[in-house]
Protein backbone atom coordinates (compact mmCIF):
# COMPACT_ATOMS: atom_id res chain seq x y z
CA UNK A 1 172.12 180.98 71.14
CA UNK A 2 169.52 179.96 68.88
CA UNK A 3 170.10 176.35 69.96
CA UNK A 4 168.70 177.77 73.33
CA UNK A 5 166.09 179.68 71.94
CA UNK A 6 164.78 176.68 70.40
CA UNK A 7 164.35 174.38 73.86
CA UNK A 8 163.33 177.56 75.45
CA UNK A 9 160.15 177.84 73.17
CA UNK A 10 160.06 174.01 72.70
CA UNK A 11 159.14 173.21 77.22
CA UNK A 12 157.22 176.25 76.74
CA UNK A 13 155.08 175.21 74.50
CA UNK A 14 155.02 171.89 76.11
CA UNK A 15 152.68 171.99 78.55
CA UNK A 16 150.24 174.09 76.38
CA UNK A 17 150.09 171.16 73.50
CA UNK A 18 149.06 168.84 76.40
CA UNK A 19 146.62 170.41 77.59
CA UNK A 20 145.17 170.43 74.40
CA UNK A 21 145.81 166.85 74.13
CA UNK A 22 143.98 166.45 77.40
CA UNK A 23 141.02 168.97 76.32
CA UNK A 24 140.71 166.34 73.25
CA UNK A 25 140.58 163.62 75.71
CA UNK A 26 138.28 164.54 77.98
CA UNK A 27 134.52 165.40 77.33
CA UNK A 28 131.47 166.21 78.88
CA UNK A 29 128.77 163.63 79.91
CA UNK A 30 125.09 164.32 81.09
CA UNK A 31 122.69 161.80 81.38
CA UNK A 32 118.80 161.66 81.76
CA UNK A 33 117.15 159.39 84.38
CA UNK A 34 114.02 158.19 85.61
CA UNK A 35 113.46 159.47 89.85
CA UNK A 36 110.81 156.43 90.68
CA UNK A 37 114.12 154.78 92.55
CA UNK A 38 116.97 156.56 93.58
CA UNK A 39 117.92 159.18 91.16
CA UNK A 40 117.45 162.41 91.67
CA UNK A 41 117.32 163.40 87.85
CA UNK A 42 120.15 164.47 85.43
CA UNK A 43 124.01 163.92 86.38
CA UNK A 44 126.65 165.83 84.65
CA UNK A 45 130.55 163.21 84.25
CA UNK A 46 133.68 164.14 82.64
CA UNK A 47 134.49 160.97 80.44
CA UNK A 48 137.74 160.22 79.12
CA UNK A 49 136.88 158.93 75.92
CA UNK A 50 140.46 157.21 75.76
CA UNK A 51 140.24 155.56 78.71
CA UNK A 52 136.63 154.91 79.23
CA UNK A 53 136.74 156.01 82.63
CA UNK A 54 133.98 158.41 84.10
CA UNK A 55 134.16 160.71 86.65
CA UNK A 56 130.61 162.32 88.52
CA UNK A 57 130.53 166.20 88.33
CA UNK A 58 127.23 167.35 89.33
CA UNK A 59 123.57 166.25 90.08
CA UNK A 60 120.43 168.28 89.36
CA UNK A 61 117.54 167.48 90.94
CA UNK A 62 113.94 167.29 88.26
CA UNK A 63 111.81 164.80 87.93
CA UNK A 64 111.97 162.40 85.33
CA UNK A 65 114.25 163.63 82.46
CA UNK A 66 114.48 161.02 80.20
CA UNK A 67 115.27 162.87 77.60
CA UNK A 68 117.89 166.16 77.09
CA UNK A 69 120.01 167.79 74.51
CA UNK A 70 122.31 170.79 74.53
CA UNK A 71 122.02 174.20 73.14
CA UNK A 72 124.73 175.17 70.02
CA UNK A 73 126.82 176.83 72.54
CA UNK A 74 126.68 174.47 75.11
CA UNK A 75 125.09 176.23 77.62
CA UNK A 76 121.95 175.29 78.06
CA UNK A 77 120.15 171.99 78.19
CA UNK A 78 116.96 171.14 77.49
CA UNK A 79 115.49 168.38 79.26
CA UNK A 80 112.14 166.74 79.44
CA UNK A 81 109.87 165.49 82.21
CA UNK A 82 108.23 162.40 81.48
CA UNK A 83 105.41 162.55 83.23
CA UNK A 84 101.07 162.37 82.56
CA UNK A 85 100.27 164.90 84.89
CA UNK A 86 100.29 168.74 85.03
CA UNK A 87 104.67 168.63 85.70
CA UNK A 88 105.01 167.24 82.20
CA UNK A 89 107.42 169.68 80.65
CA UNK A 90 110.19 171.50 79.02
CA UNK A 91 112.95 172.30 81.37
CA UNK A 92 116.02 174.54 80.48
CA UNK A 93 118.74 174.50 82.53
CA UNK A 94 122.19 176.95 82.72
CA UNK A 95 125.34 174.41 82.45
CA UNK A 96 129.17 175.57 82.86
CA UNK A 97 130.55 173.29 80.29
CA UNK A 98 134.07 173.31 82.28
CA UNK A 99 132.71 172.28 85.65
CA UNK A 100 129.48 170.57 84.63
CA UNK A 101 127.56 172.29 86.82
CA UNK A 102 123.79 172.63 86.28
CA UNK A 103 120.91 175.03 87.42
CA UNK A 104 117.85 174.96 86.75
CA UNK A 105 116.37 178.53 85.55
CA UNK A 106 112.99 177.72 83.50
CA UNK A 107 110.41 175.48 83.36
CA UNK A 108 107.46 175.41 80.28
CA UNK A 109 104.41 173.31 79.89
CA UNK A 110 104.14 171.07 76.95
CA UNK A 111 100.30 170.81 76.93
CA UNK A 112 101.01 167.30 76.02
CA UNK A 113 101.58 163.95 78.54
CA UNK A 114 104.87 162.07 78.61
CA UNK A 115 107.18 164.59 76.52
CA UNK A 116 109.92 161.49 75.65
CA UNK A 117 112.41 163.86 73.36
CA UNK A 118 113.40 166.91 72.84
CA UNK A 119 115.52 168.73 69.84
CA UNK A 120 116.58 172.14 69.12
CA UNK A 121 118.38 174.17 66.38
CA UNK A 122 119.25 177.39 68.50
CA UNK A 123 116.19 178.84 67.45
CA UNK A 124 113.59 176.95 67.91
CA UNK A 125 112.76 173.60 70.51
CA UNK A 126 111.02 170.58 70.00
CA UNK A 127 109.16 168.11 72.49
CA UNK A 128 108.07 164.85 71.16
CA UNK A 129 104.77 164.30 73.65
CA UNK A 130 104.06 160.41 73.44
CA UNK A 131 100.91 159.90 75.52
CA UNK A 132 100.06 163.27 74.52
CA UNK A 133 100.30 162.34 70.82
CA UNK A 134 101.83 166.01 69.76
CA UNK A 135 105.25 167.58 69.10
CA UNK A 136 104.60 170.39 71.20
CA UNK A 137 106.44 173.81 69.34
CA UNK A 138 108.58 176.42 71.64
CA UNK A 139 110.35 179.63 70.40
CA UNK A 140 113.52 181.35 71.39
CA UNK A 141 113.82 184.67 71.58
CA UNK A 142 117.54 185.11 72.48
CA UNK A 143 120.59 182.68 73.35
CA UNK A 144 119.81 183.53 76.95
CA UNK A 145 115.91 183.12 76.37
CA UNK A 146 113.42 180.59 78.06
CA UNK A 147 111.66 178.78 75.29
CA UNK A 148 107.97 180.20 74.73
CA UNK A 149 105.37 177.55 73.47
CA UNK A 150 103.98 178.72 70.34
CA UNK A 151 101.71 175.80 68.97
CA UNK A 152 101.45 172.23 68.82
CA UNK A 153 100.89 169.92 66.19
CA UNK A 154 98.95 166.28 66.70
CA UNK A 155 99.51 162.85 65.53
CA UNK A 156 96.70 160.34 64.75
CA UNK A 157 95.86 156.55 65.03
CA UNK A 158 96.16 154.07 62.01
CA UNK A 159 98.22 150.97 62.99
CA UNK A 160 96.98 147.35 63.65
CA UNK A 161 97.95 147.08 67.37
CA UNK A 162 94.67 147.75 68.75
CA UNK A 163 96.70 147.92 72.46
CA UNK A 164 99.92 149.91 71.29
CA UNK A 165 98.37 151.95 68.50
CA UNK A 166 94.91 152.42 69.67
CA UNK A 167 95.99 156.54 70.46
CA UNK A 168 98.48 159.27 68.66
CA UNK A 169 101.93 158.95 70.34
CA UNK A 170 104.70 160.97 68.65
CA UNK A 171 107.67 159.52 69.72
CA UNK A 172 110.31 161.65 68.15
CA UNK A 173 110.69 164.75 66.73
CA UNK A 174 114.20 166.35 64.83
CA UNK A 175 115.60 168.89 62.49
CA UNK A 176 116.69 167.69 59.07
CA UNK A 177 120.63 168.40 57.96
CA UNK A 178 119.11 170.87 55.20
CA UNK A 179 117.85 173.52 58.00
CA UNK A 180 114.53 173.47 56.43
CA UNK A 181 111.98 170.89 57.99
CA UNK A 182 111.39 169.19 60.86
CA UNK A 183 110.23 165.88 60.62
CA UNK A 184 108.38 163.74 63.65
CA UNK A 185 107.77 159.86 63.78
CA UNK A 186 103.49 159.14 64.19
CA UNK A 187 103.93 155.80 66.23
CA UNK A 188 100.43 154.77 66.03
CA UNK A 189 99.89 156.05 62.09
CA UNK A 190 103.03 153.96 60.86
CA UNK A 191 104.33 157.04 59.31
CA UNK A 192 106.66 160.31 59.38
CA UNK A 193 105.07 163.39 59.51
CA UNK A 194 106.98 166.59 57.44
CA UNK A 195 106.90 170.13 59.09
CA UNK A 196 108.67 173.36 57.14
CA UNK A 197 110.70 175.85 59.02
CA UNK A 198 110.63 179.46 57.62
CA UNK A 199 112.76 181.09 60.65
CA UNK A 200 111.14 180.47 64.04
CA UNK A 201 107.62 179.64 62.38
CA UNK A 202 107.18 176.28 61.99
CA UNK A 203 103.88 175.12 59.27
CA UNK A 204 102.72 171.35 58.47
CA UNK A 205 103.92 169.97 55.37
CA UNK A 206 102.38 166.39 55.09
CA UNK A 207 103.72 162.94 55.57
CA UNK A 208 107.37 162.66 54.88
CA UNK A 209 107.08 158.86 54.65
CA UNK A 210 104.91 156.04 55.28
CA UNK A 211 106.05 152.84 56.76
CA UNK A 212 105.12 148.86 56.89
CA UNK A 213 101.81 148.58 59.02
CA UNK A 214 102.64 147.93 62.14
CA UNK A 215 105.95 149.17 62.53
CA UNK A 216 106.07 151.76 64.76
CA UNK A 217 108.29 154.75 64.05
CA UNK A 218 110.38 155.62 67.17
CA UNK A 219 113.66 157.57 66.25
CA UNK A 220 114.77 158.86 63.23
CA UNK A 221 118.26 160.21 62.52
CA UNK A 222 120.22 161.30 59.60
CA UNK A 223 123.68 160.73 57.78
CA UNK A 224 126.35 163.11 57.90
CA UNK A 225 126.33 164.13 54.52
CA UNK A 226 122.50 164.53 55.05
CA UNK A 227 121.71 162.28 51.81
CA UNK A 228 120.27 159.62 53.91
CA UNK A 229 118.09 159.01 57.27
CA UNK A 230 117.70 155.73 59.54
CA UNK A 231 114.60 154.92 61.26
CA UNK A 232 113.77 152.65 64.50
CA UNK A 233 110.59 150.87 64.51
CA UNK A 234 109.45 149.61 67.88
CA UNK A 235 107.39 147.31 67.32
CA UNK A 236 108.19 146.18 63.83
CA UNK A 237 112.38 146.27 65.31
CA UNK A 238 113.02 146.75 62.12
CA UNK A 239 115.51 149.49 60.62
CA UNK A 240 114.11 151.46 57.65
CA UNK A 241 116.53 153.55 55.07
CA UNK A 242 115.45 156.25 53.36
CA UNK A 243 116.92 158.86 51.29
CA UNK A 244 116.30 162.46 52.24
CA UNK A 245 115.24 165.36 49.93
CA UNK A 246 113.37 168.45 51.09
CA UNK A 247 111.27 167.10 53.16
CA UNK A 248 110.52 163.47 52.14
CA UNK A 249 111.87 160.18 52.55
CA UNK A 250 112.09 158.07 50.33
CA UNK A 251 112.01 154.33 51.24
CA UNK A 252 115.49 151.72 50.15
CA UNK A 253 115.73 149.08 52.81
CA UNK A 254 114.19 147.39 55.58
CA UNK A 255 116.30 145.39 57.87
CA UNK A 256 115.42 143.30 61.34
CA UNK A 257 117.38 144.74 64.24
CA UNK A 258 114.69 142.87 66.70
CA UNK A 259 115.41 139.24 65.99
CA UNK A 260 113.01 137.59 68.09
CA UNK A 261 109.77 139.77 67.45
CA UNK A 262 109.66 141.20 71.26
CA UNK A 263 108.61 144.65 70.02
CA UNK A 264 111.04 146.63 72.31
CA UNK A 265 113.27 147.90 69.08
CA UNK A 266 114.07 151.57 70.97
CA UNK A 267 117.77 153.59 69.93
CA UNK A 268 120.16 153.92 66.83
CA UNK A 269 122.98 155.66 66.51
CA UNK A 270 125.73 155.99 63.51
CA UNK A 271 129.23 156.11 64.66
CA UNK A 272 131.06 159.21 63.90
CA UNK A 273 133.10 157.94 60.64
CA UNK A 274 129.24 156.91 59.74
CA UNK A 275 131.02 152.89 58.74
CA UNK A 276 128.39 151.92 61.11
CA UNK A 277 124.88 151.97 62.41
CA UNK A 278 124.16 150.48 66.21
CA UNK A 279 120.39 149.72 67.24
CA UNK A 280 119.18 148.84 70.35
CA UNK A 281 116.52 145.97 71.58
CA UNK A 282 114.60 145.29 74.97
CA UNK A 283 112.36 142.94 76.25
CA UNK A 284 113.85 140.18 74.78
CA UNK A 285 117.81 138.54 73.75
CA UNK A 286 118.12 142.42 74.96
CA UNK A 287 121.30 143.93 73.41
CA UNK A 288 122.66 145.98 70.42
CA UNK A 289 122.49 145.25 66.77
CA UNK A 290 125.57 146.35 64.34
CA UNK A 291 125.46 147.15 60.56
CA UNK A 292 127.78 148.03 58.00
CA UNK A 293 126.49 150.62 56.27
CA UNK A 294 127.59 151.03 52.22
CA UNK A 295 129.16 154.62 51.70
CA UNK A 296 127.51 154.62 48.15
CA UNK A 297 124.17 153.57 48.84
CA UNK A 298 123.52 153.89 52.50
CA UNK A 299 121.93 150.60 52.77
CA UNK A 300 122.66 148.62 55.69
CA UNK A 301 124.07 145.02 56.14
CA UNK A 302 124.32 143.32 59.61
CA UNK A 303 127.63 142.27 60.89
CA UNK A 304 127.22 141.78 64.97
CA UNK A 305 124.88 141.71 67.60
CA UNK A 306 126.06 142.75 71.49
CA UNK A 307 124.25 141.68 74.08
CA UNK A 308 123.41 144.33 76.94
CA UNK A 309 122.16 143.90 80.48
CA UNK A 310 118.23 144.62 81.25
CA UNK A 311 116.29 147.27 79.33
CA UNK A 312 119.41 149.61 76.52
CA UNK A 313 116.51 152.26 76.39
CA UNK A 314 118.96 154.59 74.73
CA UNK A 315 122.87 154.80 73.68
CA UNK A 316 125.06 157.24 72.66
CA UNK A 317 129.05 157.02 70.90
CA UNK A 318 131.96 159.14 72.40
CA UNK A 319 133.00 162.11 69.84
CA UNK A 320 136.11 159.77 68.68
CA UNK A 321 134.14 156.79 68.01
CA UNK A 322 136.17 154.48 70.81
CA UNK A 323 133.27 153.83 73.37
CA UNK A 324 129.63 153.10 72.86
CA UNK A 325 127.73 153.60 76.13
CA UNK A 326 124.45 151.93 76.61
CA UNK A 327 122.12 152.91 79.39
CA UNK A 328 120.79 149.90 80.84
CA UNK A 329 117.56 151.29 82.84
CA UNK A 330 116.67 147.78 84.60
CA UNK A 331 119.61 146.78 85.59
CA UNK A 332 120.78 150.52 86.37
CA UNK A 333 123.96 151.10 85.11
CA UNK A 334 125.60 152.96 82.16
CA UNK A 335 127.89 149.86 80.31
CA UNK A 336 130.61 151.18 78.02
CA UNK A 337 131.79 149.14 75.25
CA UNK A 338 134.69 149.30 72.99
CA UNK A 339 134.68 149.50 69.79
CA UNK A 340 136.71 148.09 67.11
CA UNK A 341 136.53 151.18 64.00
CA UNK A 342 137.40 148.23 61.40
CA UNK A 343 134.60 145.44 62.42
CA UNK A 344 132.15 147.84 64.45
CA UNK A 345 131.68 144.87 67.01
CA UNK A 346 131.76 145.86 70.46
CA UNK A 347 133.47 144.46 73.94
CA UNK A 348 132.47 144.82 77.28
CA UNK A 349 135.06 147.11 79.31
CA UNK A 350 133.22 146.45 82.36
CA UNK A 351 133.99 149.54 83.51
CA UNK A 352 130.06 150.06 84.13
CA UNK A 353 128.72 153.85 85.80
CA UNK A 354 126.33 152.74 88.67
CA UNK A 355 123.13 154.55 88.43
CA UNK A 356 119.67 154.27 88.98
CA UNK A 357 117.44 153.73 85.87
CA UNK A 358 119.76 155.84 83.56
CA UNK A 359 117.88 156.48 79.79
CA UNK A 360 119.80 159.01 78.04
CA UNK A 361 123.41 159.80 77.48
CA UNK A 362 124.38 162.78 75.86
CA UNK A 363 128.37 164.00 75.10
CA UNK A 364 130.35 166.36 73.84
């Protein structure tokens, strides 16, 4: 009898465990697209991130997000459109994380042209503005709330490049792992600017960091452990490590991610173990650079380099570390790579996601 009670419970219990194992499997995709061709703006997928396959769930229509992240709970997302004209702005946008569909429910001016990224900490949202030279501040009121803009802060000129640098662009702007600053890169003044949170208020707090003249700063990210942050320079294609403390950076390495000097460095990304940092390069030998990075020091040393098809504006690693997809905006596709979690180097699965001018993956 107990024998019985056993299997009984056992092919109960069955189908319950794999459908957990499936939930771990599968996980949502969105992704951010230029509309000059044939996209109609952001596309929610389910992606089996043991498989690498990719299956289409939705399509919102918006012009021009190149840029989106998700809300703590998932959702909401937070997209922005790239454009230099009065529709540049902050869009939020109801998601049902199950079916990935998407509505669109508010839309908010950045006062500032070509809004390129966009961060938030469930409190407050940030736009970087690049033409516009700002990081453009909005408020939430509520988990249910439409961001309010409450103030913006500018960027300023400085750099060499007299054609690249000759006006602010602010190219990205982020929370740091502590919960108390946000810090934006200052493309055209080769530097990091610091801002201090004190609840939804947000005050300037100086320059986190300066970099090598001409470098520059595009996006900035942090280690897990929040002891260290990674910089890409666009122009310079360098990689810059720094270690992090309230508010400042301080500098440890440079590295070249942009052999060949064609000033397209653009993405980074640590994989989820943090054994590795990925950067991507355009323009020219376009592809993705890999580094070891040192658990002790952070410091970076380079191992691989993967080459892409036309234009990896941005990149993004599955939750479990397998696949690194790359969205290749010229040659308008999504290419997933493997990767090995002992080398870091990647291989082509060819199981590419037709789509036109894709330029930001997001999942979870």
């Amino acid at each position: 009898m107990k024998l019985q009670t056993f299997f009984f419970m056992l092919f109960a219990f069955l189908p319950f465990s794999m459908g957990l194992v499936q939930a771990q499997e599968k996980v949502m995709m969105l992704v951010g697209t230029y509309t000059d061709g044939s996209s109609r703006g952001i596309y929610s997928y389910s992606f089996n991130q043991e498989t690498g396959e990719a299956t289409a769930l939705n399509a919102l229509t918006t012009r021009n997000p190149s840029f989106l992240t998700v809300s703590p709970d998932r959702r909401r997302v937070y997209a922005v459109c790239e454009t230099n004209d009065d529709e540049a702005s902050l869009k939020t946008i109801r998601l049902n994380p199950r079916t990935g569909e998407m509505e669109l429910i508010g839309s908010a001016a950045v006062q500032g042209g070509d809004p390129c990224y966009v961060a938030t900490n469930g409190q407050t949202v940030l736009t970087a503005n690049y033409s516009g030279g700002s990081m453009s501040v909005f408020r939430l009121k509520g988990q249910a709330s439409l961001p309010d803009l409450v103030t913006r802060f500018l960027g300023s000129v400085g750099g060499p490049d007299l054609t690249r640098q000759e006006t602010p662009h602010v190219h990205c702007a982020c929370f740091t792992p502590d919960g108390k600053y946000a810090l934006a890169t200052d493309f055209s003044a080769d530097r990091i600017l610091s801002f201090r949170l004190d609840g939804q208020k947000v005050a300037a707090n100086g320059v986190a960091a300066t970099v090598s003249a001409d470098s520059g700063p595009r996006h900035l990210i942090f280690s897990r452990d929040g002891r260290y942050a990674y910089l890409m320079s666009e122009l310079s294609g360098r990689v810059t490590v720094f270690r992090y403390a309230q508010g400042r950076l301080e500098q440890l390495q440079e590295i070249v991610s942009d052999s060949v000097a064609a000033r397209g460095g653009a993405d980074l990304h640590l994989s989820p173990d943090g054994r590795f940092l990925y950067s991507s390069n355009r323009l020219q030998a376009e592809g993705i650079a890999i580094f070891a990075v040192n658990a002790q020091t952070g410091l970076l040393t380079r191992v691989g380099y993967q080459p892409t098809a036309a234009h990896p504006r941005q990149f993004n690693i599955s939750p479990n570390g397998r696949y690194l997809l790359c969205c290749c905006r010229d040659s308008d596709k999504i290419q997933v790579f493997l990767r090995n979690p002992k080398t870091g180097l990647l291989t082509d699965t060819h199981k590419d996601i037709p789509l036109s001018k894709p330029v930001c993956v997001q999942m979870f």
